[in-house]
N, C-alpha and C. Protein backbone atom coordinates (compact mmCIF):
# COMPACT_ATOMS: atom_id res chain seq x y z
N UNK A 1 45.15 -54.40 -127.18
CA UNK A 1 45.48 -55.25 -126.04
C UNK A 1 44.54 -54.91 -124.89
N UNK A 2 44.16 -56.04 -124.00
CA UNK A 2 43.13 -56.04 -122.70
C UNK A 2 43.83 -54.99 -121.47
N UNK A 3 43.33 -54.72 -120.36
CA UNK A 3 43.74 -54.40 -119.96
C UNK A 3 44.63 -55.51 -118.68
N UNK A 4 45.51 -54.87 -118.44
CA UNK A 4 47.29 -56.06 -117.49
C UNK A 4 45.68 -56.93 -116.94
N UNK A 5 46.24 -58.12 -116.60
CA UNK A 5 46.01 -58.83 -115.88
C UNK A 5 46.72 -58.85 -113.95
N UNK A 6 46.05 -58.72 -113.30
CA UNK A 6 47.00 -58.73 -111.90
C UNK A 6 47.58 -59.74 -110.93
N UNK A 7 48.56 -59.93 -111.33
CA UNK A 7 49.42 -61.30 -110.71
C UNK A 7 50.13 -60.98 -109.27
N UNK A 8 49.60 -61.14 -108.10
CA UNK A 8 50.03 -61.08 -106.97
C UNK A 8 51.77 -61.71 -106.73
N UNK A 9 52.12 -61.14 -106.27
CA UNK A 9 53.59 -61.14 -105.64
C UNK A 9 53.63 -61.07 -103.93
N UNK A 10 54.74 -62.03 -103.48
CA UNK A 10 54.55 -61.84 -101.70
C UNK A 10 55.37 -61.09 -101.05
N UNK A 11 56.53 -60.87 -101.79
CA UNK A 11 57.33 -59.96 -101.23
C UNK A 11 57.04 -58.44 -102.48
N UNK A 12 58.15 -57.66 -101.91
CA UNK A 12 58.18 -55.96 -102.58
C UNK A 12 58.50 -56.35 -104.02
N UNK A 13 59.59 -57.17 -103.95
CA UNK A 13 60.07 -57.08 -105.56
C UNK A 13 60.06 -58.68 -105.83
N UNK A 14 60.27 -58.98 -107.09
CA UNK A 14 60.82 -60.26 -107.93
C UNK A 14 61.36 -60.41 -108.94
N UNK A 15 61.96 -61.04 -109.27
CA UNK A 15 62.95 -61.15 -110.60
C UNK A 15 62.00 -61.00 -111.93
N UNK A 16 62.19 -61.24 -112.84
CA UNK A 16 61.50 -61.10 -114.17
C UNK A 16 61.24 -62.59 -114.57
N UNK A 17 62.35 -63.13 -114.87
CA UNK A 17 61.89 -64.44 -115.04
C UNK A 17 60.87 -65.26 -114.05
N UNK A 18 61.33 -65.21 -113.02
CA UNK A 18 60.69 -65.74 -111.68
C UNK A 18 58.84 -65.21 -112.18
N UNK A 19 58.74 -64.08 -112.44
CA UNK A 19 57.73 -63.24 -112.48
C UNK A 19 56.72 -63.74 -113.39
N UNK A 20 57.44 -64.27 -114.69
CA UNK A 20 56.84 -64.69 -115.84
C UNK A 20 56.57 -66.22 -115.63
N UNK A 21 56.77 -66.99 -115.08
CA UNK A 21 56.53 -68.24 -114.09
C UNK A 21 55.53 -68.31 -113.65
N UNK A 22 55.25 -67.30 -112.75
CA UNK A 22 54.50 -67.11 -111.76
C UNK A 22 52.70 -67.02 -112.42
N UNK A 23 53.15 -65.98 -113.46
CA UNK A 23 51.96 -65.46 -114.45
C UNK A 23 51.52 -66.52 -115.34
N UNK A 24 52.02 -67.35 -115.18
CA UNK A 24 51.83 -68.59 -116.38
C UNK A 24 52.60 -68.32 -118.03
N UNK A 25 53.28 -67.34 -117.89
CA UNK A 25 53.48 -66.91 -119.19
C UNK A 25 54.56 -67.91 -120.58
N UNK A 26 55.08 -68.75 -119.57
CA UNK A 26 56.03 -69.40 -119.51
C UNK A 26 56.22 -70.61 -118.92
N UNK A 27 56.64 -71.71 -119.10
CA UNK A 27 56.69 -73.15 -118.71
C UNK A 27 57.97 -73.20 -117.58
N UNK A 28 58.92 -73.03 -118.23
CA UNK A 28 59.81 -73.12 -117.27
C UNK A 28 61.11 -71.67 -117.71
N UNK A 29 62.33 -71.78 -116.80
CA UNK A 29 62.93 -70.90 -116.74
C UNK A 29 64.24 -70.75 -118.33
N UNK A 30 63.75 -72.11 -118.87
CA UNK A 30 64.99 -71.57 -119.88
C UNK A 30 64.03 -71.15 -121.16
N UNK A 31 63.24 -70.75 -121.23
CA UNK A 31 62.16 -70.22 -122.27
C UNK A 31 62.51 -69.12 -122.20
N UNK A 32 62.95 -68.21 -121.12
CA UNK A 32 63.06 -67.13 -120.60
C UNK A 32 64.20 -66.11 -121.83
N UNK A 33 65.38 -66.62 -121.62
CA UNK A 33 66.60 -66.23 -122.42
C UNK A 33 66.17 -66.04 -123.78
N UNK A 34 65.28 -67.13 -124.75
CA UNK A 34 65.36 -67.18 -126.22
C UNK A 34 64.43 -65.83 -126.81
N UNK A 35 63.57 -65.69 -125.59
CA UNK A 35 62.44 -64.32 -126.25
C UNK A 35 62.89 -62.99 -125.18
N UNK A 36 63.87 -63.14 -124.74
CA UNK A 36 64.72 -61.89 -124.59
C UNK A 36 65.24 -61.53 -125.34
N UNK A 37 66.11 -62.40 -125.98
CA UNK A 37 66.90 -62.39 -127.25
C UNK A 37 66.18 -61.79 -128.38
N UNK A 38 65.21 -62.33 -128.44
CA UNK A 38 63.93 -61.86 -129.94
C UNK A 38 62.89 -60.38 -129.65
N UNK A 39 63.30 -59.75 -128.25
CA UNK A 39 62.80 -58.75 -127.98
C UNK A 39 61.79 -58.88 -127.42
N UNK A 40 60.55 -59.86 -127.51
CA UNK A 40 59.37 -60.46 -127.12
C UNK A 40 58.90 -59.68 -125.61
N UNK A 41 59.96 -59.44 -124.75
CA UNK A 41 59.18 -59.50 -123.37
C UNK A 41 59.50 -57.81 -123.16
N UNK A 42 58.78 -57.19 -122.62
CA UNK A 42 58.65 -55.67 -122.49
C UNK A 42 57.97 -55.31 -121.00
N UNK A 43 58.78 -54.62 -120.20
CA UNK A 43 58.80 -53.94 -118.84
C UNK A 43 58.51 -52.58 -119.19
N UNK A 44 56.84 -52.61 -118.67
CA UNK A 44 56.15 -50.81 -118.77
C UNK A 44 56.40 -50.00 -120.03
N UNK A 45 56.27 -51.44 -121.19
CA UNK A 45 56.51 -50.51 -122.79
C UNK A 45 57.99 -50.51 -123.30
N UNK A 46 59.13 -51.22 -122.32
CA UNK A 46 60.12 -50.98 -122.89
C UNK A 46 61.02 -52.20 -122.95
N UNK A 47 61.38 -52.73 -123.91
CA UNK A 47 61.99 -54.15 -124.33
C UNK A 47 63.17 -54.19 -123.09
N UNK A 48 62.79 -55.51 -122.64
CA UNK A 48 63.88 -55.84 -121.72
C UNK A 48 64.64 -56.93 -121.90
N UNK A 49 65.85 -56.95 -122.05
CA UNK A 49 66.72 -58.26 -122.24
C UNK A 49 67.27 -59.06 -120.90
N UNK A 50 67.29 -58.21 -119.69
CA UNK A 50 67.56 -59.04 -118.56
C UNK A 50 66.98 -59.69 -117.34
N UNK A 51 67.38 -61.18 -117.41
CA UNK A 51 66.25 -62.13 -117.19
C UNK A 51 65.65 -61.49 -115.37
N UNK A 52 67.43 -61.15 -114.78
CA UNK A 52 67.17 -60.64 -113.41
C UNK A 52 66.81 -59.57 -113.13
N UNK A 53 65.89 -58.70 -114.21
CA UNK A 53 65.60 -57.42 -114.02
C UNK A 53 64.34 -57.75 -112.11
N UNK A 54 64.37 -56.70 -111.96
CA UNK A 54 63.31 -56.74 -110.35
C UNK A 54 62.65 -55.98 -110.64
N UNK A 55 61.66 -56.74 -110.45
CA UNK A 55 60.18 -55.78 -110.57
C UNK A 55 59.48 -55.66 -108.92
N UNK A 56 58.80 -54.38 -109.16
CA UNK A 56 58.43 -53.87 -108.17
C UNK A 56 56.68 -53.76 -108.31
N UNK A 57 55.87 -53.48 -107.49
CA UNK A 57 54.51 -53.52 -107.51
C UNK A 57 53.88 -52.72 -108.19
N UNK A 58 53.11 -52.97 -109.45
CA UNK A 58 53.07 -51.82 -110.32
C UNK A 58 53.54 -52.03 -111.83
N UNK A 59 54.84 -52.76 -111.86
CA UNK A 59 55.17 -53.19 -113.15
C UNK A 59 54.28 -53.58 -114.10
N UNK A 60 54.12 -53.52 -115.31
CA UNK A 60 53.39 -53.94 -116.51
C UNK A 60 54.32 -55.15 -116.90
N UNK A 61 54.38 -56.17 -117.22
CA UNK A 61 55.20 -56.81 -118.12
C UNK A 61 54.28 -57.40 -119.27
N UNK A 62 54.98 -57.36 -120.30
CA UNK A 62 53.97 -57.63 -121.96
C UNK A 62 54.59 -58.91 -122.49
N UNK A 63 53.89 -60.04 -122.83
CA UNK A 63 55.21 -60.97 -123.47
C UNK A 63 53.51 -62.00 -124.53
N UNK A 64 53.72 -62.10 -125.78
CA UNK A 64 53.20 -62.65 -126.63
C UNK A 64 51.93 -61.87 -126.64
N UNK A 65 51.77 -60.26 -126.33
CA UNK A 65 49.91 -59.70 -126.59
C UNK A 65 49.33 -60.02 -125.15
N UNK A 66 50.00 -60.62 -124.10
CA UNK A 66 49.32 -60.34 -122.97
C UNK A 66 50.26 -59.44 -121.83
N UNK A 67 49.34 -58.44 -121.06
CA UNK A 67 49.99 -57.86 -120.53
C UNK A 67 49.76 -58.63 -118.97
N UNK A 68 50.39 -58.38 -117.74
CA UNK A 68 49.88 -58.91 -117.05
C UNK A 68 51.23 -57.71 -115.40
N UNK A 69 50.33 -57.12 -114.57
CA UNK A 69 50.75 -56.42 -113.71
C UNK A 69 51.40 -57.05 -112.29
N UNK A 70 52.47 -56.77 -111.85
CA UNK A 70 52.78 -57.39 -110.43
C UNK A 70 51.79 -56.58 -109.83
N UNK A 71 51.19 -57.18 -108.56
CA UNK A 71 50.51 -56.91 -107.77
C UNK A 71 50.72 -56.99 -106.22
């Protein structure tokens, strides 16, 4: 895998889903739930199932082989 990609954020934190939006990773917000479910999306290496997790500046999030960093 490349190294994260860096996706700017305007405030301190953001939701996860919101996050994956933002990054293009994802079309819209109900895509979100089905590859939680399937394990697919991973916060700093570690499978995350909740959509409202908050990420903070620094986060890694991984979802289909791309990584991509809040910034």
């Amino acid at each position: 895998m490349s190294a994260p990609r860096d996706v700017p954020i305007r405030e301190d934190s953001i939701r996860l889903g919101q996050f994956l939006k933002l990054a293009d990773l994802i079309d819209n917000g109900a895509e979100v739930k089905p590859l939680m479910i399937q394990g697919e999306v991973a916060v700093n290496g570690e499978v995350e199932t909740r959509r409202g997790r908050q990420l903070a500046k620094g986060d890694v999030v991984t979802l289909g082989g791309e990584a991509v960093r809040v910034s």
